[in-house]
C-alpha atoms as a PDB file:
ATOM      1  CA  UNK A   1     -28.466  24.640  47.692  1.00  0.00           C
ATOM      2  CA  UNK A   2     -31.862  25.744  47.984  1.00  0.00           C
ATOM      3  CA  UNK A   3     -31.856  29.146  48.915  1.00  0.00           C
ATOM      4  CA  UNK A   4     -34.235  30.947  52.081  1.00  0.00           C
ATOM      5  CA  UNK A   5     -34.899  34.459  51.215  1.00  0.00           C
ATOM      6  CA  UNK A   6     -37.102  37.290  52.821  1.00  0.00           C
ATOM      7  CA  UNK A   7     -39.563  39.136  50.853  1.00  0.00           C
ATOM      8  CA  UNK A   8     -40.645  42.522  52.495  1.00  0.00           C
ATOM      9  CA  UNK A   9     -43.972  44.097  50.738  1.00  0.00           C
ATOM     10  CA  UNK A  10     -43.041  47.646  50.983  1.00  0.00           C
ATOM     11  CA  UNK A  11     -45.107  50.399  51.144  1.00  0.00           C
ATOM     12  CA  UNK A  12     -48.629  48.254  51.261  1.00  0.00           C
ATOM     13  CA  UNK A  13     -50.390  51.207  49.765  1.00  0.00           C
ATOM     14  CA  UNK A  14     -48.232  50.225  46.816  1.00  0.00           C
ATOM     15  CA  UNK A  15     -48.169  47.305  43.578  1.00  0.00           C
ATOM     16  CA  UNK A  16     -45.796  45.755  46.010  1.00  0.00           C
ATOM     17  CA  UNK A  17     -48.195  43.466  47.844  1.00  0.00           C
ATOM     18  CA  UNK A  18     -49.738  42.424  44.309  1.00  0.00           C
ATOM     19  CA  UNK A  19     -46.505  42.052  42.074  1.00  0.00           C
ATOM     20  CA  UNK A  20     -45.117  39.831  45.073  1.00  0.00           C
ATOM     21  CA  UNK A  21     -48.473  37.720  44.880  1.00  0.00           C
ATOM     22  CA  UNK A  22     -48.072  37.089  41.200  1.00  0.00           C
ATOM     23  CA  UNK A  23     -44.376  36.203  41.420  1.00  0.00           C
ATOM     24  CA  UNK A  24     -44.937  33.518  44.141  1.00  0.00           C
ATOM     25  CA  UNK A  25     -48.365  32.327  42.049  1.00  0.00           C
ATOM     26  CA  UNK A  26     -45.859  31.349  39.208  1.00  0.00           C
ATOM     27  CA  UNK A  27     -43.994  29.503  41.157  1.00  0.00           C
ATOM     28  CA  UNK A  28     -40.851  29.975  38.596  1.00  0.00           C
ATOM     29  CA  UNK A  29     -38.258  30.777  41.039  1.00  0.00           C
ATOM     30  CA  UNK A  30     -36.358  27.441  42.935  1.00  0.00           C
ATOM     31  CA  UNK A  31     -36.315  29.082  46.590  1.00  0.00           C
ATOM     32  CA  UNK A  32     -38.097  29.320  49.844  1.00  0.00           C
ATOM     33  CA  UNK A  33     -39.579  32.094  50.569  1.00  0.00           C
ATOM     34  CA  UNK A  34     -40.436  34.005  53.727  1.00  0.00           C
ATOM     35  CA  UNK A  35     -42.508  37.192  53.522  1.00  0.00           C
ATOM     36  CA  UNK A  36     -41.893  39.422  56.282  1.00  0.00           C
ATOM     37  CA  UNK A  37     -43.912  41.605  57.912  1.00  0.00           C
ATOM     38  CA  UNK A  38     -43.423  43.605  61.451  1.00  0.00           C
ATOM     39  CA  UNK A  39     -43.706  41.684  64.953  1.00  0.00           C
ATOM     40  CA  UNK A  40     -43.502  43.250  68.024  1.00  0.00           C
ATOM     41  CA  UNK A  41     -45.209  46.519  67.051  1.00  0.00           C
ATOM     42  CA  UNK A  42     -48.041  48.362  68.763  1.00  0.00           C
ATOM     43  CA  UNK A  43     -48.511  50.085  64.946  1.00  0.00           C
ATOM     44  CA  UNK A  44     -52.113  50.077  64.250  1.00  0.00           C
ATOM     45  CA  UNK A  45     -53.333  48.178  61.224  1.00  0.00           C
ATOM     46  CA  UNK A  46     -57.112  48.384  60.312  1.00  0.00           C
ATOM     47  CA  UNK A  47     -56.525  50.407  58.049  1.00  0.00           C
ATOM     48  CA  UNK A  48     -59.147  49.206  55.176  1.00  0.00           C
ATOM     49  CA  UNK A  49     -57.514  49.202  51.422  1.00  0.00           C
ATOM     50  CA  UNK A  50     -58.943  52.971  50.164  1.00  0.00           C
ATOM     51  CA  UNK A  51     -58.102  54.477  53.500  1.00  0.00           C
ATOM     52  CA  UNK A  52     -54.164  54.826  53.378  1.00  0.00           C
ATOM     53  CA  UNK A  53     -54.327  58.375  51.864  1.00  0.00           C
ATOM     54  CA  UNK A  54     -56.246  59.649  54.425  1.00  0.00           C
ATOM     55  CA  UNK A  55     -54.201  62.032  57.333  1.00  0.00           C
ATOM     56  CA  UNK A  56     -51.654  59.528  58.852  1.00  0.00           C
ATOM     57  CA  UNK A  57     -52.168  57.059  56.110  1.00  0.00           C
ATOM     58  CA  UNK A  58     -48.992  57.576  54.986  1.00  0.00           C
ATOM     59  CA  UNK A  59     -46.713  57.424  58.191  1.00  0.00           C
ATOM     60  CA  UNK A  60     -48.667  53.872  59.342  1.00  0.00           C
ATOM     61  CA  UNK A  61     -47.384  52.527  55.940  1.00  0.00           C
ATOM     62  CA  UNK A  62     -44.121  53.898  56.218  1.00  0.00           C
ATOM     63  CA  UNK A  63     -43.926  52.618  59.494  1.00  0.00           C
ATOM     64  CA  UNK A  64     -44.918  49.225  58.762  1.00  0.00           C
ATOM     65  CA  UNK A  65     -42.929  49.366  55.405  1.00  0.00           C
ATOM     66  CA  UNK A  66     -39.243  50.198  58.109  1.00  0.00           C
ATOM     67  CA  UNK A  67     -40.887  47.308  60.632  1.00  0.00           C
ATOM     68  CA  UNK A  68     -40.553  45.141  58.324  1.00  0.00           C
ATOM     69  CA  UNK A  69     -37.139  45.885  56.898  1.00  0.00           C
ATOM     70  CA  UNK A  70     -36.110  45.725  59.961  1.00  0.00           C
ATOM     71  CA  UNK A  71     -37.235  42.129  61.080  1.00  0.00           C
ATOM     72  CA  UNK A  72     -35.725  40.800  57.076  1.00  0.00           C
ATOM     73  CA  UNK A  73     -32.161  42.122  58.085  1.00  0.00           C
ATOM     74  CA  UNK A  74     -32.499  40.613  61.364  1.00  0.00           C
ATOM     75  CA  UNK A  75     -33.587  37.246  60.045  1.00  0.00           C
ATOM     76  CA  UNK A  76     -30.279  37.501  57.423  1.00  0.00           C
ATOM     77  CA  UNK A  77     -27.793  38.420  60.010  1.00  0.00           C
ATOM     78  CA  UNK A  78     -28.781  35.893  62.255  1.00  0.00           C
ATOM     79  CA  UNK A  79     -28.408  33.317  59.352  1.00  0.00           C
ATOM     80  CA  UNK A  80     -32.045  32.409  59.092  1.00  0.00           C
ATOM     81  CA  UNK A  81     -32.580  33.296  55.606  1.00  0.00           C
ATOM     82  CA  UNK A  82     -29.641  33.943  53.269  1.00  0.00           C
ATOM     83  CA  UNK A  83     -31.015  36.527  51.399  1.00  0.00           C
ATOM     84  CA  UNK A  84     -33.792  39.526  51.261  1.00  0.00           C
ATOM     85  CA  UNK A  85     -35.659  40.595  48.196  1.00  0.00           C
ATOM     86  CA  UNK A  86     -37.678  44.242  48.894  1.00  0.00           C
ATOM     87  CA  UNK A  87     -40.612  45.654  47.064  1.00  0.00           C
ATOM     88  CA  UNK A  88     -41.068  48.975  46.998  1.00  0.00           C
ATOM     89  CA  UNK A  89     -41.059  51.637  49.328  1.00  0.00           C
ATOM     90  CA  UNK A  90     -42.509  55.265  49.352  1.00  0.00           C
ATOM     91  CA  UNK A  91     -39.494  57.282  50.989  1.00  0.00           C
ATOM     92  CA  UNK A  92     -41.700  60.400  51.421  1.00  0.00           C
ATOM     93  CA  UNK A  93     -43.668  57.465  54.028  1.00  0.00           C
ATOM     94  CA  UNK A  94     -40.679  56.061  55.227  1.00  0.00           C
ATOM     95  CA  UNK A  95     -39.372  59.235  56.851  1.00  0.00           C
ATOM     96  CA  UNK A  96     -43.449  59.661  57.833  1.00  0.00           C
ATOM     97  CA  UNK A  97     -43.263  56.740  59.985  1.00  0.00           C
ATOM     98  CA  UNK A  98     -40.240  57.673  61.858  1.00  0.00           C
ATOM     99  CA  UNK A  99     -37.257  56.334  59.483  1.00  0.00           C
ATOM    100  CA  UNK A 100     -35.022  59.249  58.750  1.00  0.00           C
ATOM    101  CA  UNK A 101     -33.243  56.861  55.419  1.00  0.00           C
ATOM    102  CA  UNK A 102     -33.069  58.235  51.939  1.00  0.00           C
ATOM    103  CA  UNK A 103     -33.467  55.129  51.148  1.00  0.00           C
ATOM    104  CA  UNK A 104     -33.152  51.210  51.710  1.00  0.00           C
ATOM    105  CA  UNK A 105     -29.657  51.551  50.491  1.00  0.00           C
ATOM    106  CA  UNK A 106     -29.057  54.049  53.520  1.00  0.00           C
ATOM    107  CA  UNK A 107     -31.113  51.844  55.710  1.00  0.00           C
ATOM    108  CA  UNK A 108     -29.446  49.105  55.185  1.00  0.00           C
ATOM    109  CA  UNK A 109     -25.659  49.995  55.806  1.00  0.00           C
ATOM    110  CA  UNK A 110     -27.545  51.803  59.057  1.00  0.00           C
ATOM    111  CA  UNK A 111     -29.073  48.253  60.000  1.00  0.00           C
ATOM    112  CA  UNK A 112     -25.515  46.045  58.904  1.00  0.00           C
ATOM    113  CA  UNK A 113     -22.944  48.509  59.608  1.00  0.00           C
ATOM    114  CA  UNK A 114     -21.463  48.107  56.327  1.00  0.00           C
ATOM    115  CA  UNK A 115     -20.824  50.914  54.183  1.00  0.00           C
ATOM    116  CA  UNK A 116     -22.824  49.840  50.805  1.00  0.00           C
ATOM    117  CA  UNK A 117     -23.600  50.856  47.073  1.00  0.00           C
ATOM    118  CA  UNK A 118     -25.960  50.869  44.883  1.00  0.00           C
ATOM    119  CA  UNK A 119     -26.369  49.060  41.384  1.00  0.00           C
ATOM    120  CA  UNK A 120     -28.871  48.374  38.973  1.00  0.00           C
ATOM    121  CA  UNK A 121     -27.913  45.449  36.509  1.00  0.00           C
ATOM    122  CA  UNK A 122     -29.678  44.021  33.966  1.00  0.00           C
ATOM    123  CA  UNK A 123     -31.139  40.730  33.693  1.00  0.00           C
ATOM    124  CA  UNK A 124     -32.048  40.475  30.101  1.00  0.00           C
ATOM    125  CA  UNK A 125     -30.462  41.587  27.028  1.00  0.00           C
ATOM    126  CA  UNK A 126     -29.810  45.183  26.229  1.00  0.00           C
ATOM    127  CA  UNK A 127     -29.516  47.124  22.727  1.00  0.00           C
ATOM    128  CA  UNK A 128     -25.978  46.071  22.708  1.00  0.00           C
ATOM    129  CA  UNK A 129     -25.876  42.113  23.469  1.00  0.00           C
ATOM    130  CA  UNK A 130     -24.045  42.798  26.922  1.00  0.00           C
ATOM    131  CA  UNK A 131     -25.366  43.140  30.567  1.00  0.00           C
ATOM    132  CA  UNK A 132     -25.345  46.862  31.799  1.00  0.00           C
ATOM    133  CA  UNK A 133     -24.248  47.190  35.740  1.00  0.00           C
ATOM    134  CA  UNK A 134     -24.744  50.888  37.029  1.00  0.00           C
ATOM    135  CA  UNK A 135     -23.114  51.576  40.521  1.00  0.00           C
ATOM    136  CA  UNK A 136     -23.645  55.393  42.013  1.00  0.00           C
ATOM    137  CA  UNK A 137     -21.172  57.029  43.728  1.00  0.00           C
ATOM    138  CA  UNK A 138     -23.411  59.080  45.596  1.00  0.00           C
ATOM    139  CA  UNK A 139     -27.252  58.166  45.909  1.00  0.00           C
ATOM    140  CA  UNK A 140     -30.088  59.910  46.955  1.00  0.00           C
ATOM    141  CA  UNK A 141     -28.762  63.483  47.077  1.00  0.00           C
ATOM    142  CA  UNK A 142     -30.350  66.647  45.165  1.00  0.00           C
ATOM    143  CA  UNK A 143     -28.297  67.893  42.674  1.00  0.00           C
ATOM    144  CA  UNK A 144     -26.756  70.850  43.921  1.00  0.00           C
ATOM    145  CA  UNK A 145     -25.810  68.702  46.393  1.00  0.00           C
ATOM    146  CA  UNK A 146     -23.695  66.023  44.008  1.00  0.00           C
ATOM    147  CA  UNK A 147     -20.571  68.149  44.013  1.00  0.00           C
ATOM    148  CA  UNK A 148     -19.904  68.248  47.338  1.00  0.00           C
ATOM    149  CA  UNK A 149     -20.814  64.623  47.767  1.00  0.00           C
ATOM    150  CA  UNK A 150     -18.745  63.560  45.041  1.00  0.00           C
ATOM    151  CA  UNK A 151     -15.108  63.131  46.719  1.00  0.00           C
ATOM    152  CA  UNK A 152     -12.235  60.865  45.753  1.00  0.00           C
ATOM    153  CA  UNK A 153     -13.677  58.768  49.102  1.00  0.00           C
ATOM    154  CA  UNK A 154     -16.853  58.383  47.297  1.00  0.00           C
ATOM    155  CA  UNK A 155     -15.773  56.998  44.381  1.00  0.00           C
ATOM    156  CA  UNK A 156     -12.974  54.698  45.634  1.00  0.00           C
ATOM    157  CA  UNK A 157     -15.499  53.080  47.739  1.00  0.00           C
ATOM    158  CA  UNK A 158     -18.077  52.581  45.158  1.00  0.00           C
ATOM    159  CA  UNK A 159     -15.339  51.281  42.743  1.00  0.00           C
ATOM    160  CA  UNK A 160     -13.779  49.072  45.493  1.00  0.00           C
ATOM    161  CA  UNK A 161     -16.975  47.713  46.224  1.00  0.00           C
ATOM    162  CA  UNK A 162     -17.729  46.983  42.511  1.00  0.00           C
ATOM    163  CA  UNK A 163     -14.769  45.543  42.048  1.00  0.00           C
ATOM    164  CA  UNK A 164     -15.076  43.023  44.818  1.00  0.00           C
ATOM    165  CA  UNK A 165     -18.112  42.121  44.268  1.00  0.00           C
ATOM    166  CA  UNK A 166     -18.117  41.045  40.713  1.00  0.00           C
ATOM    167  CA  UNK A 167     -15.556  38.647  41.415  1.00  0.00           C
ATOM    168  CA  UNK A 168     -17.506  37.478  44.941  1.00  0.00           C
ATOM    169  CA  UNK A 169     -21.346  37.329  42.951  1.00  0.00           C
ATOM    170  CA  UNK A 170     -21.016  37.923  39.498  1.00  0.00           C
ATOM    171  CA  UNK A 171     -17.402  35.545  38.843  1.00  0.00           C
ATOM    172  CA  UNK A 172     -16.117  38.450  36.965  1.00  0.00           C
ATOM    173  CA  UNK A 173     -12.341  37.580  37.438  1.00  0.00           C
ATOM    174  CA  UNK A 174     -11.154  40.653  35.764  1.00  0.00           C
ATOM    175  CA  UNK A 175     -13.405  43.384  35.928  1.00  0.00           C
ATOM    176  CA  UNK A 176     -13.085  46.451  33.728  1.00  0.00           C
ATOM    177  CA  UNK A 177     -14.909  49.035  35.378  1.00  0.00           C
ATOM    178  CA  UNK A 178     -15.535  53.008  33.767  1.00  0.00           C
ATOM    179  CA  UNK A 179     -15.963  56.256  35.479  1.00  0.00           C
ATOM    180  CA  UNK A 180     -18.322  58.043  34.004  1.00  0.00           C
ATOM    181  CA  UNK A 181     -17.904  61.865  34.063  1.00  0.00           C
ATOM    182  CA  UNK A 182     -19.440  64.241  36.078  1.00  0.00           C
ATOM    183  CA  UNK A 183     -19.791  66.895  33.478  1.00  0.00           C
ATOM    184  CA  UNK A 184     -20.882  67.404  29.687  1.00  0.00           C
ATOM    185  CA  UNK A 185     -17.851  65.841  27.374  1.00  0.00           C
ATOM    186  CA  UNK A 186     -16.086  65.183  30.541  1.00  0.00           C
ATOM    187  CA  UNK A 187     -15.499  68.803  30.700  1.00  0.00           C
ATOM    188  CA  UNK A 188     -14.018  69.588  27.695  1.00  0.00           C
ATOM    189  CA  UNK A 189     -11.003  70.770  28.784  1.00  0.00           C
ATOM    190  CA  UNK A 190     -12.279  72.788  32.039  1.00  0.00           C
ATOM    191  CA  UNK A 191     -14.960  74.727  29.585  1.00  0.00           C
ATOM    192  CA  UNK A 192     -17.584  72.659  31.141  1.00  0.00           C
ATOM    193  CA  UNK A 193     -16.209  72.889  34.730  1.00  0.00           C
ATOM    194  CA  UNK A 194     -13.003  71.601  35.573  1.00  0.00           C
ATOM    195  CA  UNK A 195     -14.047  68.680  38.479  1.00  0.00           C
ATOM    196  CA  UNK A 196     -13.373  65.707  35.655  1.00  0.00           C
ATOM    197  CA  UNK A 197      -9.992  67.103  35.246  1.00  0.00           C
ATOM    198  CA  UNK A 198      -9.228  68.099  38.846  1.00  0.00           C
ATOM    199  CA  UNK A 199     -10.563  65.281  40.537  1.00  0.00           C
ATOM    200  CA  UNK A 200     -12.266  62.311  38.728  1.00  0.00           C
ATOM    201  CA  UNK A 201      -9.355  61.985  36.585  1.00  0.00           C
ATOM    202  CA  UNK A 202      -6.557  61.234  38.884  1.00  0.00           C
ATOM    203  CA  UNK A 203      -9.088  59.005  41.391  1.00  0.00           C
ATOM    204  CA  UNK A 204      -9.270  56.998  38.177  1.00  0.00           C
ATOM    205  CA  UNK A 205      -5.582  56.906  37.666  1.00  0.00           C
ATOM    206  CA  UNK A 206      -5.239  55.602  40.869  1.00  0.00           C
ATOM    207  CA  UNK A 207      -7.867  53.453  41.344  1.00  0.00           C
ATOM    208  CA  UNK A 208      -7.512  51.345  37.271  1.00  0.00           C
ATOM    209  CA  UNK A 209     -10.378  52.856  36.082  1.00  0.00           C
ATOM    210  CA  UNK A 210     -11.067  53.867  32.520  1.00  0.00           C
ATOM    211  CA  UNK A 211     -11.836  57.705  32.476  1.00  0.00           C
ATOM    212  CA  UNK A 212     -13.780  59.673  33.233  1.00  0.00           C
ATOM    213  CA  UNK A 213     -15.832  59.279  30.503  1.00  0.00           C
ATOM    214  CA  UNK A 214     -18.885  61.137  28.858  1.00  0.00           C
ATOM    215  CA  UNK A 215     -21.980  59.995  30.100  1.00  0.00           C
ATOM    216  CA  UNK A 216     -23.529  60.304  26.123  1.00  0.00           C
ATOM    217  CA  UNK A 217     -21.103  57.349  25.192  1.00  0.00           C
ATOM    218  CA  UNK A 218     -20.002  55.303  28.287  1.00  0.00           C
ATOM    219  CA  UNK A 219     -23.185  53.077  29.082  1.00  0.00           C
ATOM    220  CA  UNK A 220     -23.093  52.701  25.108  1.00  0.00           C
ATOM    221  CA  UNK A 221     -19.622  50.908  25.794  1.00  0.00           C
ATOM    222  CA  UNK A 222     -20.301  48.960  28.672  1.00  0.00           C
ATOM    223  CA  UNK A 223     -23.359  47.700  26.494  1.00  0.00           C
ATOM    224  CA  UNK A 224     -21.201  46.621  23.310  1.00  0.00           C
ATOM    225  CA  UNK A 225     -19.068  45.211  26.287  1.00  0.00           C
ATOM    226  CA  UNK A 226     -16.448  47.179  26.789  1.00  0.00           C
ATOM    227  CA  UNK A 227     -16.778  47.328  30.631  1.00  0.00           C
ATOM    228  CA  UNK A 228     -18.321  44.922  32.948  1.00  0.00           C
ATOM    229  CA  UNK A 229     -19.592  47.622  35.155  1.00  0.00           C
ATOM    230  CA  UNK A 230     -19.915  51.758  35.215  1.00  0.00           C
ATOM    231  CA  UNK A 231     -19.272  54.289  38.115  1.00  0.00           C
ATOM    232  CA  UNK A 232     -22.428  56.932  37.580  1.00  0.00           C
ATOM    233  CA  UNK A 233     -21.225  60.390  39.773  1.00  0.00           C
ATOM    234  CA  UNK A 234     -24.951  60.973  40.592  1.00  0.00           C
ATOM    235  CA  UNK A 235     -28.206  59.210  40.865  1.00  0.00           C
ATOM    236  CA  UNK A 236     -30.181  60.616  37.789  1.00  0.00           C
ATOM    237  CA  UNK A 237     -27.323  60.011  35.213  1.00  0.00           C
ATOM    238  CA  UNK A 238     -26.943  56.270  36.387  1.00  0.00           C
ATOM    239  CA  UNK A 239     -30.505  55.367  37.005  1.00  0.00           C
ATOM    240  CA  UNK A 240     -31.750  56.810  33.438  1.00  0.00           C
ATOM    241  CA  UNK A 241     -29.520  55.078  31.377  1.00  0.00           C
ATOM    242  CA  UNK A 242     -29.774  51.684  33.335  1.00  0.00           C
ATOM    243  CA  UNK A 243     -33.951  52.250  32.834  1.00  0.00           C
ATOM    244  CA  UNK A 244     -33.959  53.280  29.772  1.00  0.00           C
ATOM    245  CA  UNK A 245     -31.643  50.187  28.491  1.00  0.00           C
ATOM    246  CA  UNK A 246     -33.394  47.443  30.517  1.00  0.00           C
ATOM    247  CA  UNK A 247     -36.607  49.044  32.211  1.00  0.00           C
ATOM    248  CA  UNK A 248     -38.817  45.933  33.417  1.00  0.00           C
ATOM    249  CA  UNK A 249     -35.751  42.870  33.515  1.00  0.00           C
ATOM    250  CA  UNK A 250     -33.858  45.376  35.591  1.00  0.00           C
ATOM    251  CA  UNK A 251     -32.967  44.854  39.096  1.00  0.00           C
ATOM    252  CA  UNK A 252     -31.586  46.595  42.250  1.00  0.00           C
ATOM    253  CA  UNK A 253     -28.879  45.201  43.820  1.00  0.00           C
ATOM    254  CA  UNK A 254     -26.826  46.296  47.277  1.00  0.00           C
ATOM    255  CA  UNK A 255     -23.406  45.574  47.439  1.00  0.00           C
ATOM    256  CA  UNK A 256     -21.603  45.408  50.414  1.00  0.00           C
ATOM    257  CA  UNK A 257     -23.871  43.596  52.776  1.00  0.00           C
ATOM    258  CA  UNK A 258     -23.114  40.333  54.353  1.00  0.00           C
ATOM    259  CA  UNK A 259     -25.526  39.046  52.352  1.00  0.00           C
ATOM    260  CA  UNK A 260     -27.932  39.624  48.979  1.00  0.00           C
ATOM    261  CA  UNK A 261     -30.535  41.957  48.645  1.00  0.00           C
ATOM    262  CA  UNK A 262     -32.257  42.663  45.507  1.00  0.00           C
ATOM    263  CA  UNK A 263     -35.191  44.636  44.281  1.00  0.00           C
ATOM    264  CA  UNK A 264     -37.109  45.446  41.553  1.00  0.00           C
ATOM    265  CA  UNK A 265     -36.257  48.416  39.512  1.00  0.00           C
ATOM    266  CA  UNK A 266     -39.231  50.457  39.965  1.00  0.00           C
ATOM    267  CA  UNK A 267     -40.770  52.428  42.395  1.00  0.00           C
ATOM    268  CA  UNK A 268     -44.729  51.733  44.102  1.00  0.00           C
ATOM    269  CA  UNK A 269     -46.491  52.838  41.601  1.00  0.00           C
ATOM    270  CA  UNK A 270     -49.668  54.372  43.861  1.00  0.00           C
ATOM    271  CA  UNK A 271     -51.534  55.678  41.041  1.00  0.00           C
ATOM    272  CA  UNK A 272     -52.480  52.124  39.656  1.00  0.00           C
ATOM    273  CA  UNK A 273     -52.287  49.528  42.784  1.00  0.00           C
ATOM    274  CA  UNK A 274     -54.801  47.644  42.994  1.00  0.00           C
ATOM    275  CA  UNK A 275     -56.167  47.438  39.701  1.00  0.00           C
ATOM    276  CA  UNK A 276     -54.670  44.723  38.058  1.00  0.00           C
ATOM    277  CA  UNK A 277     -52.092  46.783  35.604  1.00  0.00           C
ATOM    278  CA  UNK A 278     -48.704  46.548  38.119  1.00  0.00           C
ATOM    279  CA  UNK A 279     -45.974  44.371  35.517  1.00  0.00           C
ATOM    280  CA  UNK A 280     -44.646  41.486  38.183  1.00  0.00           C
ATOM    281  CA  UNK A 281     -41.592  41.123  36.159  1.00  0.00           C
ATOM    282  CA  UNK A 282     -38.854  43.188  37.786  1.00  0.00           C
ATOM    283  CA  UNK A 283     -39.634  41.930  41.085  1.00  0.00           C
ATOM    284  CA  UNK A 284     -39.830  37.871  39.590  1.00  0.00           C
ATOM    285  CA  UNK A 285     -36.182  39.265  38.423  1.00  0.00           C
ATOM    286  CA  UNK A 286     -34.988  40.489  41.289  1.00  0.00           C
ATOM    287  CA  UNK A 287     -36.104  37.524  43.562  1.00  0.00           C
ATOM    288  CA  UNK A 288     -33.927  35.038  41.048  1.00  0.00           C
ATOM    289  CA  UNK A 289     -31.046  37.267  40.890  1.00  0.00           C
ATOM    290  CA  UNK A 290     -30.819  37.136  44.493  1.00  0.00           C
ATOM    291  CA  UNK A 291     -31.701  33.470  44.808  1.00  0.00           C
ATOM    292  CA  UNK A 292     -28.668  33.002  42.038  1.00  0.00           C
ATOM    293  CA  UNK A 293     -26.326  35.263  44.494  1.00  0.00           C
ATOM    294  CA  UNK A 294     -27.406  33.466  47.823  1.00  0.00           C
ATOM    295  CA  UNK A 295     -26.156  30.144  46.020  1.00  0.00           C
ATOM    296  CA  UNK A 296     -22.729  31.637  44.734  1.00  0.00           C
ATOM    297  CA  UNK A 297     -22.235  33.395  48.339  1.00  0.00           C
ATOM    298  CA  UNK A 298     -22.744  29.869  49.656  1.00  0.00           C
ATOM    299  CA  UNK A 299     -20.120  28.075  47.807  1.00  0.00           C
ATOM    300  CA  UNK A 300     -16.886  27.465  49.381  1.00  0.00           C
ATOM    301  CA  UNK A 301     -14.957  29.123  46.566  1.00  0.00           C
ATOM    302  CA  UNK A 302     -16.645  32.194  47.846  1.00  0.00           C
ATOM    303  CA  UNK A 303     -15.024  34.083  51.199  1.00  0.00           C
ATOM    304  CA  UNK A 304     -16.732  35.106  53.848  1.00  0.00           C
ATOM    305  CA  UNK A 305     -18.232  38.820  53.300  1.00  0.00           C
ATOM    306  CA  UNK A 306     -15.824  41.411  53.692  1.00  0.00           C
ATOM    307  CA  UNK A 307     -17.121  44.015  55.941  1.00  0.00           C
ATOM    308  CA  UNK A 308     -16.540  48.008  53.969  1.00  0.00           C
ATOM    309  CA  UNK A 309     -17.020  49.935  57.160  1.00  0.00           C
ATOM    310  CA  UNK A 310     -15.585  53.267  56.880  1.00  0.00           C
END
């Protein structure tokens, strides 16, 4: 099957108009490709490249960044494309033009009803030989905030999720999936605070996962291939070690939706759009990931999506 997938530009004061340019210019990736943008809208749009920063700049492109969101999940539901690839968005924009999301993660289980996570895989090898796969069980929360967030609910949804789809996308029969601890040395005992004891410890019991374990040694594992994917408690912890391993062949992938959605593993980069320096080669990764997962979602060994509501 050739697969149909959505491209949305993000935020256009971005690199994501440009590294989207150079990916289709290559011409390396075997789908068809629909770049979305917002229909419908009385959002105005002259504004001239130089202009965006200027007052209300930044709402107009977060608006038409959410528009067009928007119109790609509609287009996938309805079966029109079987897959969405996203550039980047600004999220201080997003919320500026009227989108009250963290994130697209958030947006998207809004938009789908289905209750999602996030994980950044590699594409390319890492230090170790072995792909790295980083899901959070919370996302984009500060960090005073993680504690709270962090509940047994959390994490059996993230792992469930995992779980199910490594065997649905990434025909990992068996996967052996960590838990990586919330704390320094996974407490230490309760010196270090006692949550890895009190709480991550028996979720992991319970839900066959190995842990929790410290964060200076688990992604070192799952590297050498010890585990085909890792449970990161909060956002920063995850997202650093999946960077720093794979920065540039890395790429953002939602589980839980009805159907793919990748992105690149970088953010919009406003200080240098437009002048020729953004790196296309996250996004060209993300848009044949999620041309490789709209063809193994397609195959009749594959079940339908399983809705996570909840």
């Amino acid at each position: 099957m050739r697969p149909r997938l959505a491209i949305t530009l993000g935020d256009p004061r971005g690199i994501g108009p440009e590294i989207v340019a150079a990916t289709l210019r290559d011409g390396a990736v075997a789908a068809d490709v629909l770049v979305v943008g917002p229909t419908g809208t009385e959002v105005p749009v002259d504004v001239s490249v130089g202009e965006w920063t200027r007052d209300g700049g930044a709402g107009v492109a977060g608006r038409l960044a959410g528009l067009a969101i928007e119109r790609a999940v509609s287009l996938a539901l309805a079966g029109e494309v079987h897959g969405i690839v996203t550039a980047p968005i600004d999220k201080a924009a997003l919320f500026a033009g009227g989108y009250d999301y963290p994130g697209h993660t958030e947006m998207l289980a809004a938009l789908t009803g289905h209750r999602t996570a996030m994980m950044l895989t590699s594409t390319g090898p890492t230090a170790g030989g072995y792909p790295l796969r980083v899901v959070l069980a919370t996302t984009h929360v500060a960090l005073r905030e993680v504690p709270n967030a962090l509940t047994s609910d959390a994490i059996a949804a993230a792992a469930g999720v995992t779980r199910d789809y490594l065997q649905r996308w990434f025909g990992v029969e068996s996967p052996r999936i960590a838990l990586c601890a919330l704390n320094p040395h996974a407490g230490d005992g309760g010196r270090f605070g006692t949550e890895d004891d009190a709480l991550l410890a028996p979720v992991a019991r319970t839900l066959g996962l190995v842990g929790p374990l410290p964060a200076d040694t688990v992604f070192v594992r799952a590297m050498r291939g010890a585990f085909d994917a890792v449970i990161a408690p909060y956002h920063d912890v995850g997202m650093t070690a999946i960077k720093v391993a794979a920065f540039g062949h890395g790429v953002n992938v939602t589980l839980g939706l009805p159907f793919p959605r990748t992105s690149p593993d970088h953010g919009t980069a406003l200080d240098i759009a437009g002048r020729g320096l953004a790196d296309p080669s996250s996004f060209r990764a993300a848009l044949q990931l999620c041309a490789d997962l709209a063809r193994r979602a397609s195959h009749p060994a594959a079940a339908a999506p399983v809705a996570v509501t909840g």
